[in-house]
C-alpha atoms as a PDB file:
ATOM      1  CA  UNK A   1      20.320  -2.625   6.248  1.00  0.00           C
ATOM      2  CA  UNK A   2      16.435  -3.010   6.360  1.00  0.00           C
ATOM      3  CA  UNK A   3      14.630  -6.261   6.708  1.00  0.00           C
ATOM      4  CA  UNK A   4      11.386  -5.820   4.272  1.00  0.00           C
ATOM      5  CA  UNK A   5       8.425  -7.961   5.005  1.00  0.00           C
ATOM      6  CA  UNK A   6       6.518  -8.168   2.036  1.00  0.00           C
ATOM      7  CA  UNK A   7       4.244  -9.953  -0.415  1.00  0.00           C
ATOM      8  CA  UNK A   8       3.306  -7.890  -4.070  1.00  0.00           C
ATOM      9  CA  UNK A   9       0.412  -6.267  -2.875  1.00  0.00           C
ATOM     10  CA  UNK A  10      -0.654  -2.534  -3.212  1.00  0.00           C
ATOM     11  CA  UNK A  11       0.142  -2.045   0.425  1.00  0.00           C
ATOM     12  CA  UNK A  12       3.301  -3.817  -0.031  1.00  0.00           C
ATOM     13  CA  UNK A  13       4.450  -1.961  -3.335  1.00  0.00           C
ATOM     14  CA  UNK A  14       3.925   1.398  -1.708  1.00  0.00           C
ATOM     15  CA  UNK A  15       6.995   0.623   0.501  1.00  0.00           C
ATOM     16  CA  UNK A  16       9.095  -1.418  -2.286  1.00  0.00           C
ATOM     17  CA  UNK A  17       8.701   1.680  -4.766  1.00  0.00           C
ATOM     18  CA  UNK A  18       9.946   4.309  -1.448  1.00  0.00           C
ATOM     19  CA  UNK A  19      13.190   2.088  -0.897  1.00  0.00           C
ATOM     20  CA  UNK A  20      14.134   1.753  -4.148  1.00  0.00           C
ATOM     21  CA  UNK A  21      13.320   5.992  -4.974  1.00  0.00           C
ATOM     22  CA  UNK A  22      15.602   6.499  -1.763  1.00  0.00           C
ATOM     23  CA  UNK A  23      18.367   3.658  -3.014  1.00  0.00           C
ATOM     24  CA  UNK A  24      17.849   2.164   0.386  1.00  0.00           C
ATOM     25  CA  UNK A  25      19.871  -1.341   0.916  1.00  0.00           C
ATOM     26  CA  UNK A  26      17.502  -4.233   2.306  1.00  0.00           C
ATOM     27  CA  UNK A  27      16.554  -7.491   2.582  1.00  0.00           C
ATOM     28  CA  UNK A  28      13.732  -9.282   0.947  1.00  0.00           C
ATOM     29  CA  UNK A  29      11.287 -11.587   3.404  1.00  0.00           C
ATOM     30  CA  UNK A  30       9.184 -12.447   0.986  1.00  0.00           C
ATOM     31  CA  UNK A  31       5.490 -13.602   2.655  1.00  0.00           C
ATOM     32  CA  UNK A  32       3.054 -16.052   0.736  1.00  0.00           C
ATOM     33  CA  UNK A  33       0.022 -14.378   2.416  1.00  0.00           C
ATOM     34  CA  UNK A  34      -2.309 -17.576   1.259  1.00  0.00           C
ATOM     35  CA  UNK A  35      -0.143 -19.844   3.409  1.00  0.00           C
ATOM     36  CA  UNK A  36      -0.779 -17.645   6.052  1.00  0.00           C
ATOM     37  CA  UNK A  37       2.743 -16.364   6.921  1.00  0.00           C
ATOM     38  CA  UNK A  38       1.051 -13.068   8.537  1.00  0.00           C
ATOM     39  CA  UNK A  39      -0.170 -15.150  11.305  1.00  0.00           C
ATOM     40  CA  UNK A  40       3.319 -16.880  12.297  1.00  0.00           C
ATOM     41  CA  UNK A  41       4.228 -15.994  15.818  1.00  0.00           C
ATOM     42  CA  UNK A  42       7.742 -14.907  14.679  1.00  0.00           C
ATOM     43  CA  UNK A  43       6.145 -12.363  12.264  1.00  0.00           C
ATOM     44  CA  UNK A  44       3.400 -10.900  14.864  1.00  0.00           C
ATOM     45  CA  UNK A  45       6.217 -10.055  17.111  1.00  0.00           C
ATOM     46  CA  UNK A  46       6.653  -7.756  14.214  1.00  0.00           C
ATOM     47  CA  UNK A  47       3.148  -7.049  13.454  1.00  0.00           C
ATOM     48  CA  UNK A  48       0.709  -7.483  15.867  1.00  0.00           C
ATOM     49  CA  UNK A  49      -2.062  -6.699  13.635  1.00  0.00           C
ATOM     50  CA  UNK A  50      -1.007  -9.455  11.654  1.00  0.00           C
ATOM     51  CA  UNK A  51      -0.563  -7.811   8.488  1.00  0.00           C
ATOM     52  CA  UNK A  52       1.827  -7.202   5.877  1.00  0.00           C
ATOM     53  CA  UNK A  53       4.114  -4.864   5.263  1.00  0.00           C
ATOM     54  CA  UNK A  54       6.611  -4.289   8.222  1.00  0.00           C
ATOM     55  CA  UNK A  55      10.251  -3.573   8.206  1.00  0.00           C
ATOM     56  CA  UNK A  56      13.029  -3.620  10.654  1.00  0.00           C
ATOM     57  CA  UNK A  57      16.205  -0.693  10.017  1.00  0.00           C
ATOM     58  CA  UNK A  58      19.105  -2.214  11.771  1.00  0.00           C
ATOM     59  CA  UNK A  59      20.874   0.846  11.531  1.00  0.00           C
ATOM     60  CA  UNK A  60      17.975   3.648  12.643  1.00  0.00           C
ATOM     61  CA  UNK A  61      19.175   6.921  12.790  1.00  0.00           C
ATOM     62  CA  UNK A  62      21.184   7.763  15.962  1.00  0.00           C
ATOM     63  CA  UNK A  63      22.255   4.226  16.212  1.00  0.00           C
ATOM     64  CA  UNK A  64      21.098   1.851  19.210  1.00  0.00           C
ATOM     65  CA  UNK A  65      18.992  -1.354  18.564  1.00  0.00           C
ATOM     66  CA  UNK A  66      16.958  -1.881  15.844  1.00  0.00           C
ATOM     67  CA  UNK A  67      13.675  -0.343  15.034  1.00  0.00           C
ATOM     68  CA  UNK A  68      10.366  -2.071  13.764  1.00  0.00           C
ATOM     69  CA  UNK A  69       7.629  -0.446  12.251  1.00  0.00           C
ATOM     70  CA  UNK A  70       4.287  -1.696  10.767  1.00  0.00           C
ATOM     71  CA  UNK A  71       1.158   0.085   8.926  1.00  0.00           C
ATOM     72  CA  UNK A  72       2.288   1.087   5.350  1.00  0.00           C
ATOM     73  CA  UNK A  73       1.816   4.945   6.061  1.00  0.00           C
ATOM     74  CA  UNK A  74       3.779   5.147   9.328  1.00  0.00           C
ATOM     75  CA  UNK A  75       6.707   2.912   7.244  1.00  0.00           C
ATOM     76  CA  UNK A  76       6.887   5.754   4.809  1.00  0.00           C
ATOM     77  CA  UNK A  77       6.793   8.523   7.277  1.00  0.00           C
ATOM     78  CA  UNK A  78       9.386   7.118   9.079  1.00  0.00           C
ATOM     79  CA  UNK A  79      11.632   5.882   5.822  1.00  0.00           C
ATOM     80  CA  UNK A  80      11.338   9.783   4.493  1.00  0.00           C
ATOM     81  CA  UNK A  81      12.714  10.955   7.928  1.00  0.00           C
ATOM     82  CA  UNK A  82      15.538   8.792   7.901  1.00  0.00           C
ATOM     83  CA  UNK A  83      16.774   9.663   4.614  1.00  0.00           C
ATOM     84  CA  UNK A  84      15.517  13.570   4.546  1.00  0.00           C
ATOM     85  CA  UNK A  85      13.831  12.688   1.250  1.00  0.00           C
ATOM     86  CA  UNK A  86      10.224  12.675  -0.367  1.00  0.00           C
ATOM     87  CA  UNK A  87       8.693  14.746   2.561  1.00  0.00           C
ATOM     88  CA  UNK A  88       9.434  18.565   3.322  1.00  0.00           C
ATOM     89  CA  UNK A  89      11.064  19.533   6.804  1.00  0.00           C
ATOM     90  CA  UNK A  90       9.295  22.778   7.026  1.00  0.00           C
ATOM     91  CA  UNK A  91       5.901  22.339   8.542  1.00  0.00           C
ATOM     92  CA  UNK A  92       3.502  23.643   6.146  1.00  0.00           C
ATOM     93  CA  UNK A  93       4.830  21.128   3.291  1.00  0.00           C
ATOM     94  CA  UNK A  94       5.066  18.262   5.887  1.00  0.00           C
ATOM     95  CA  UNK A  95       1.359  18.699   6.280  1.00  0.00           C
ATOM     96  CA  UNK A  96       0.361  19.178   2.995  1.00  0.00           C
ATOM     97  CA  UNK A  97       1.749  15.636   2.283  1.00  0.00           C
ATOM     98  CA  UNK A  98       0.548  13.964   5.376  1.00  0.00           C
ATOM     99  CA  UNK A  99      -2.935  14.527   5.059  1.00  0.00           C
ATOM    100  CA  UNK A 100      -3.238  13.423   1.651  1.00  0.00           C
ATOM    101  CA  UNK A 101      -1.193   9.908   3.145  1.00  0.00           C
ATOM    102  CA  UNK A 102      -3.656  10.066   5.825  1.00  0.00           C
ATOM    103  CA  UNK A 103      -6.497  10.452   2.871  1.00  0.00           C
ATOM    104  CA  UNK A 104      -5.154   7.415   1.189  1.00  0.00           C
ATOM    105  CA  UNK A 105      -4.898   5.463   4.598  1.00  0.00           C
ATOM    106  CA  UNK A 106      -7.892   5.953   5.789  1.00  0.00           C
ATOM    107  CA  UNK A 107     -10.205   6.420   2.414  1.00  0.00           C
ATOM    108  CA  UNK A 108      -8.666   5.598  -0.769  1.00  0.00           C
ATOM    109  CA  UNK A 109      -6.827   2.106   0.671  1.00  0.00           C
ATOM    110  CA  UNK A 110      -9.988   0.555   2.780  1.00  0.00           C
ATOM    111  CA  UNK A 111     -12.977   1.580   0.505  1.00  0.00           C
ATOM    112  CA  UNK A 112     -10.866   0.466  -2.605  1.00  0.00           C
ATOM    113  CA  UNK A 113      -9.795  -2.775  -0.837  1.00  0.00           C
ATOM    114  CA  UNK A 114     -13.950  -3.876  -0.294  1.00  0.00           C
ATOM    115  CA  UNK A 115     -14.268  -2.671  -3.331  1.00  0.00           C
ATOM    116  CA  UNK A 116     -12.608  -5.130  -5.178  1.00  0.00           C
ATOM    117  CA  UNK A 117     -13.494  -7.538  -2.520  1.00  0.00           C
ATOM    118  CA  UNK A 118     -16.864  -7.467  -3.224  1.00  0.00           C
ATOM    119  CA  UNK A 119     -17.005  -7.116  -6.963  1.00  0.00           C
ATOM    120  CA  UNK A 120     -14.689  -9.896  -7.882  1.00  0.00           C
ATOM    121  CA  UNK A 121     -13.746 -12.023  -4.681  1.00  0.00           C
ATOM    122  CA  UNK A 122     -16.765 -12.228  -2.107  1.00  0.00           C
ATOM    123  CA  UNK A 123     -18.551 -16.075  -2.339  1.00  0.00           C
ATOM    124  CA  UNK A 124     -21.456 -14.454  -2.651  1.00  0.00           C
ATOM    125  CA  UNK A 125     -22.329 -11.162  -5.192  1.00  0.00           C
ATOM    126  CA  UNK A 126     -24.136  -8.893  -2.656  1.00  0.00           C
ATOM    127  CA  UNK A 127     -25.902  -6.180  -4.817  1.00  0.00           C
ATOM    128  CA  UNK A 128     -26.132  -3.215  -1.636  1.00  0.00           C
ATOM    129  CA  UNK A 129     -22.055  -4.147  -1.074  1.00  0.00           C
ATOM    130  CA  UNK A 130     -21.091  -3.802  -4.892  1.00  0.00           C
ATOM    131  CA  UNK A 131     -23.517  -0.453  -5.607  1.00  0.00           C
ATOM    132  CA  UNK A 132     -22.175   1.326  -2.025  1.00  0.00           C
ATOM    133  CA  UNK A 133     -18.331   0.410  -2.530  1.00  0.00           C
ATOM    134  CA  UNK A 134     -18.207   1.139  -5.915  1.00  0.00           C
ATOM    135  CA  UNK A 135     -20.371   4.654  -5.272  1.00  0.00           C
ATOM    136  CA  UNK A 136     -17.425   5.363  -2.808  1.00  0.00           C
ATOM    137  CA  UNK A 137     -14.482   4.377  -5.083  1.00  0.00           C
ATOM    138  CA  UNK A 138     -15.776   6.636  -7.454  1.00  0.00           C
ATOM    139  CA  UNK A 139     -15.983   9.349  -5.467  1.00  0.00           C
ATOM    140  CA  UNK A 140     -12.457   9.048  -4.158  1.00  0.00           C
ATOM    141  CA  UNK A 141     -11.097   9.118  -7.517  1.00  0.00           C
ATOM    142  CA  UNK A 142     -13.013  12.605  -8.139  1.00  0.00           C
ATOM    143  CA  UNK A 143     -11.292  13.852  -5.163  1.00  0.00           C
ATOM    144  CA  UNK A 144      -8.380  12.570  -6.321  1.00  0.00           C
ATOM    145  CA  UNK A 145      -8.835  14.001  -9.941  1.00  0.00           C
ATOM    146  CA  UNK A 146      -9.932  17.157  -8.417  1.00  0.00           C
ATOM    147  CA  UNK A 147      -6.534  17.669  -6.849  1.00  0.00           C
ATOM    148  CA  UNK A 148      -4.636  16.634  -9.614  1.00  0.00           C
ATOM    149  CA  UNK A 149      -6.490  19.242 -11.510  1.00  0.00           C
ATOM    150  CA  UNK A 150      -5.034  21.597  -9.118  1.00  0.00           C
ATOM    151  CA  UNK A 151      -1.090  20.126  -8.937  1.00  0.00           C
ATOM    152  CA  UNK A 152       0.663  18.079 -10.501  1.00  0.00           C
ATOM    153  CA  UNK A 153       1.229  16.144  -7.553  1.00  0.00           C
ATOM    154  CA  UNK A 154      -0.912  15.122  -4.662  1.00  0.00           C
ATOM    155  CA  UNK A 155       1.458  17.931  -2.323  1.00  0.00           C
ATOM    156  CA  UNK A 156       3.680  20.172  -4.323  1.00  0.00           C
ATOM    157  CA  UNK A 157       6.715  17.737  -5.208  1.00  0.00           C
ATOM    158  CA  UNK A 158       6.720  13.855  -5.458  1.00  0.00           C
ATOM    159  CA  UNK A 159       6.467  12.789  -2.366  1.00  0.00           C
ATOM    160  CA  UNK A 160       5.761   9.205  -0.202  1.00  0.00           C
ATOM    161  CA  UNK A 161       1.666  10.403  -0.871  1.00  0.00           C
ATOM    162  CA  UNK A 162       2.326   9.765  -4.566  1.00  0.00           C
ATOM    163  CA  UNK A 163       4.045   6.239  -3.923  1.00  0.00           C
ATOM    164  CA  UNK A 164       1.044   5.309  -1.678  1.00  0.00           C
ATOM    165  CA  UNK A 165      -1.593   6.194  -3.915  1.00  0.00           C
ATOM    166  CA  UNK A 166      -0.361   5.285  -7.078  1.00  0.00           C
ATOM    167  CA  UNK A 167      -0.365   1.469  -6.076  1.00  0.00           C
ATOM    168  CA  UNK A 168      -3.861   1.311  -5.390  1.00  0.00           C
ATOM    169  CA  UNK A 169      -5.011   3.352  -8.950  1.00  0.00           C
ATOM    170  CA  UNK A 170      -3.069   0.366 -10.481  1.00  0.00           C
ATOM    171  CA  UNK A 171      -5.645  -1.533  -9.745  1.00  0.00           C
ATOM    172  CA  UNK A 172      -8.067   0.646 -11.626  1.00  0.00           C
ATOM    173  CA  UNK A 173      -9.340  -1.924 -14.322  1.00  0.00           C
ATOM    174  CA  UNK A 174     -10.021  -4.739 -11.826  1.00  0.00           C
ATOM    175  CA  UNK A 175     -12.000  -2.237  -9.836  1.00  0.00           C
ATOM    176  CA  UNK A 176     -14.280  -1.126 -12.650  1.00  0.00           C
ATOM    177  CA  UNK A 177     -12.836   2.348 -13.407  1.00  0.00           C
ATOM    178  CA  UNK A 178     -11.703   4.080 -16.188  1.00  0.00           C
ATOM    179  CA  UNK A 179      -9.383   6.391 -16.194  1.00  0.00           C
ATOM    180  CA  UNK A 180     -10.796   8.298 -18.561  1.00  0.00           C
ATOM    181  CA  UNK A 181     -13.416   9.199 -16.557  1.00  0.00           C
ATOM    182  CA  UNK A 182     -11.046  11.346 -14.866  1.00  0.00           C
ATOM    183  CA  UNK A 183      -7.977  12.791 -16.744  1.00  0.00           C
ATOM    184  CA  UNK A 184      -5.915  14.676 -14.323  1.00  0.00           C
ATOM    185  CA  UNK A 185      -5.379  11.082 -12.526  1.00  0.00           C
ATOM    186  CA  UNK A 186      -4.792  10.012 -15.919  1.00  0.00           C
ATOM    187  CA  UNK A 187      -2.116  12.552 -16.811  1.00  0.00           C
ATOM    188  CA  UNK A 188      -0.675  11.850 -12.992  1.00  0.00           C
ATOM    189  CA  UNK A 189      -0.546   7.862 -13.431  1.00  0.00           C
ATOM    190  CA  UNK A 190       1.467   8.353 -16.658  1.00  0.00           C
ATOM    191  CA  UNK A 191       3.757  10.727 -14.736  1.00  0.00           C
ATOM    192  CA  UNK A 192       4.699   8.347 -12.368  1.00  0.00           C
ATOM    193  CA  UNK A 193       4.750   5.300 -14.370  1.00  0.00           C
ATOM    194  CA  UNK A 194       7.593   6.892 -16.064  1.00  0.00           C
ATOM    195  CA  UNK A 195       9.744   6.650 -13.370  1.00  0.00           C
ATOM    196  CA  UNK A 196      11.990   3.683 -13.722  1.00  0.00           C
ATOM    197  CA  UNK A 197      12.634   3.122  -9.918  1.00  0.00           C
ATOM    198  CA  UNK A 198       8.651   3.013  -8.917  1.00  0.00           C
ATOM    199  CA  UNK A 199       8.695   0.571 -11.835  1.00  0.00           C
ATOM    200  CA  UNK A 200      11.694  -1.572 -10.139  1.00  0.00           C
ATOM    201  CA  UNK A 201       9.502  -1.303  -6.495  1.00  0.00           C
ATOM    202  CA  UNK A 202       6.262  -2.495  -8.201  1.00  0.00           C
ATOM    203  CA  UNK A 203       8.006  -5.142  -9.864  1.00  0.00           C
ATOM    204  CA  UNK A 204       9.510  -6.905  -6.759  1.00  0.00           C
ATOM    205  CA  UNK A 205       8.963 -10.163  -6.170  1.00  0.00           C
ATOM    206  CA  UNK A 206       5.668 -10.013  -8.909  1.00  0.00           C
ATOM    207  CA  UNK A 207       5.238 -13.429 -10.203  1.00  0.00           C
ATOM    208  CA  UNK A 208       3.743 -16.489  -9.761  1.00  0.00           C
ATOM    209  CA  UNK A 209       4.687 -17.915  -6.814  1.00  0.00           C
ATOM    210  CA  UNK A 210       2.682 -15.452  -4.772  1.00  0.00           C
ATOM    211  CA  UNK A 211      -0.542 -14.920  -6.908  1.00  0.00           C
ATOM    212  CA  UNK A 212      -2.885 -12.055  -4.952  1.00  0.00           C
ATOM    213  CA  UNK A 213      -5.771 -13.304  -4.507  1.00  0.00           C
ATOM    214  CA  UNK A 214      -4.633 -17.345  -4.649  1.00  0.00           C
ATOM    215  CA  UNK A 215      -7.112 -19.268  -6.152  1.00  0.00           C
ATOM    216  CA  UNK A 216      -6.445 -22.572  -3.861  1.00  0.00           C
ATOM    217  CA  UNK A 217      -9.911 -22.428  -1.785  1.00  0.00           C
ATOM    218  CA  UNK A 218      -7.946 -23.576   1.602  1.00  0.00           C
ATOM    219  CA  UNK A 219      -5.972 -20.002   0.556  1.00  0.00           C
ATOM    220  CA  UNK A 220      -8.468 -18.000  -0.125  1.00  0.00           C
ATOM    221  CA  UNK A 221      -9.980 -18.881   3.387  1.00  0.00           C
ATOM    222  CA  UNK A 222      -6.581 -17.939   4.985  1.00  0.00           C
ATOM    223  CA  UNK A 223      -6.477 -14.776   3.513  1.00  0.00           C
ATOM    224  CA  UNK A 224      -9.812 -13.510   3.501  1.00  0.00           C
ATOM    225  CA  UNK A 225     -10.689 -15.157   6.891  1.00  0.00           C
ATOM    226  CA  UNK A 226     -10.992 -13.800  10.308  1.00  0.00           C
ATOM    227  CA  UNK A 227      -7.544 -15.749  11.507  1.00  0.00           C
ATOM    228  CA  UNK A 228      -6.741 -14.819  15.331  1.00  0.00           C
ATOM    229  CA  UNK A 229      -3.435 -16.239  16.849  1.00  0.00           C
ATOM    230  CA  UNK A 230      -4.484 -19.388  19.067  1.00  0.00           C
ATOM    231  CA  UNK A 231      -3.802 -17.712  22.354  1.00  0.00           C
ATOM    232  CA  UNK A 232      -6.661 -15.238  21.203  1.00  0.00           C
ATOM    233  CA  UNK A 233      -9.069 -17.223  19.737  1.00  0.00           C
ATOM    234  CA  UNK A 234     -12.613 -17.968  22.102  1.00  0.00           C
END
């Protein structure tokens, strides 16, 4: 059984979608990020970085104690190992679906999460912030439609780069994009939205109780904030 840390966020939904594709058993922790649940000392034992998602697998492979993981990308990696699924064994198509996880990680993730920040949630509308994030996000989803163009996935199969990119081009309309403006991600995003199981991960625990980003200011501060555990603080 896995223990699933989570709140219905892109980051979160990339891991929901890969244990329901791999028909994974777990357990729902369900975090109200605005409340500030990423910063309880139980949950950085977890986390450190005091982020969301993280998952425990009390029954790893090989047996022995349980095993935590945090950071969305290393979740999946290690998820696909386990179950031998959504990731090729032999090295050539390993690496042709890590980097484009790595790609998402480190590009498509960050740059579309400030972003949206700036465009629809920063106090203050900061011109330079809205023009260079939005320049970026735009060119992420041309390298993005540019592969697509080339495959019809991001490696050759479906595969845990799909599941954590296709979270974040849900957010496409709130980030000022069309995706018309670039039809292979079009044709791809209709591809996977047909899946019923990605469909069952993104719907997980989606409703009102946890609204992303909450509109309560005192929430808004939480979650947006620079929050440090009090032993850390200066």
């Amino acid at each position: 059984m896995i223990d699933l840390f989570y709140a219905p966020t892109p980051n979160g939904w990339k891991i929901s979608i890969m244990l329901e594709e791999c028909g994974l058993p777990y357990t729902l922790h369900k975090m109200q990020l605005g409340r500030g649940d990423q910063h309880k000392p139980d949950y950085l034992k977890l986390n450190p970085n005091g982020r969301m998602p993280a998952i425990v697998d009390r029954e790893p492979p090989g047996g022995g104690a349980p095993v935590t993981v945090f950071e969305s990308g290393a979740i999946l990696m290690y998820l696909a190992e386990k179950t031998g699924r959504f990731m090729p064994a032999d090295m050539r198509g390993r690496y042709e679906v890590i980097q484009w996880l790595m790609w998402q990680m480190g590009g498509l993730g960050p740059m579309l999460g400030q972003n949206g920040h700036f465009l629809l949630y920063a106090p203050e509308k900061l011109p330079y912030a809205i023009d260079r994030y939005g320049r970026e996000a735009r060119r992420l989803y041309g390298v993005l439609d540019r592969r697509l163009g080339e495959s019809e996935y991001l490696a050759t199969d479906y595969s845990i780069a799909d599941m954590a990119c296709f979270p974040w081009i849900m957010t496409h309309k709130a980030q000022g994009l069309s995706l018309d403006d670039f039809p292979n991600v079009k044709r791809w995003y209709a591809l996977l939205r047909a899946r019923p199981l990605l469909q069952k991960g993104v719907a997980l625990g989606k409703d009102a109780s946890n609204p992303q980003p909450p509109s309560d200011p005192e929430a808004r501060r939480i979650l947006f904030g620079v929050t440090a555990p009090p032993h850390t603080q200066r």
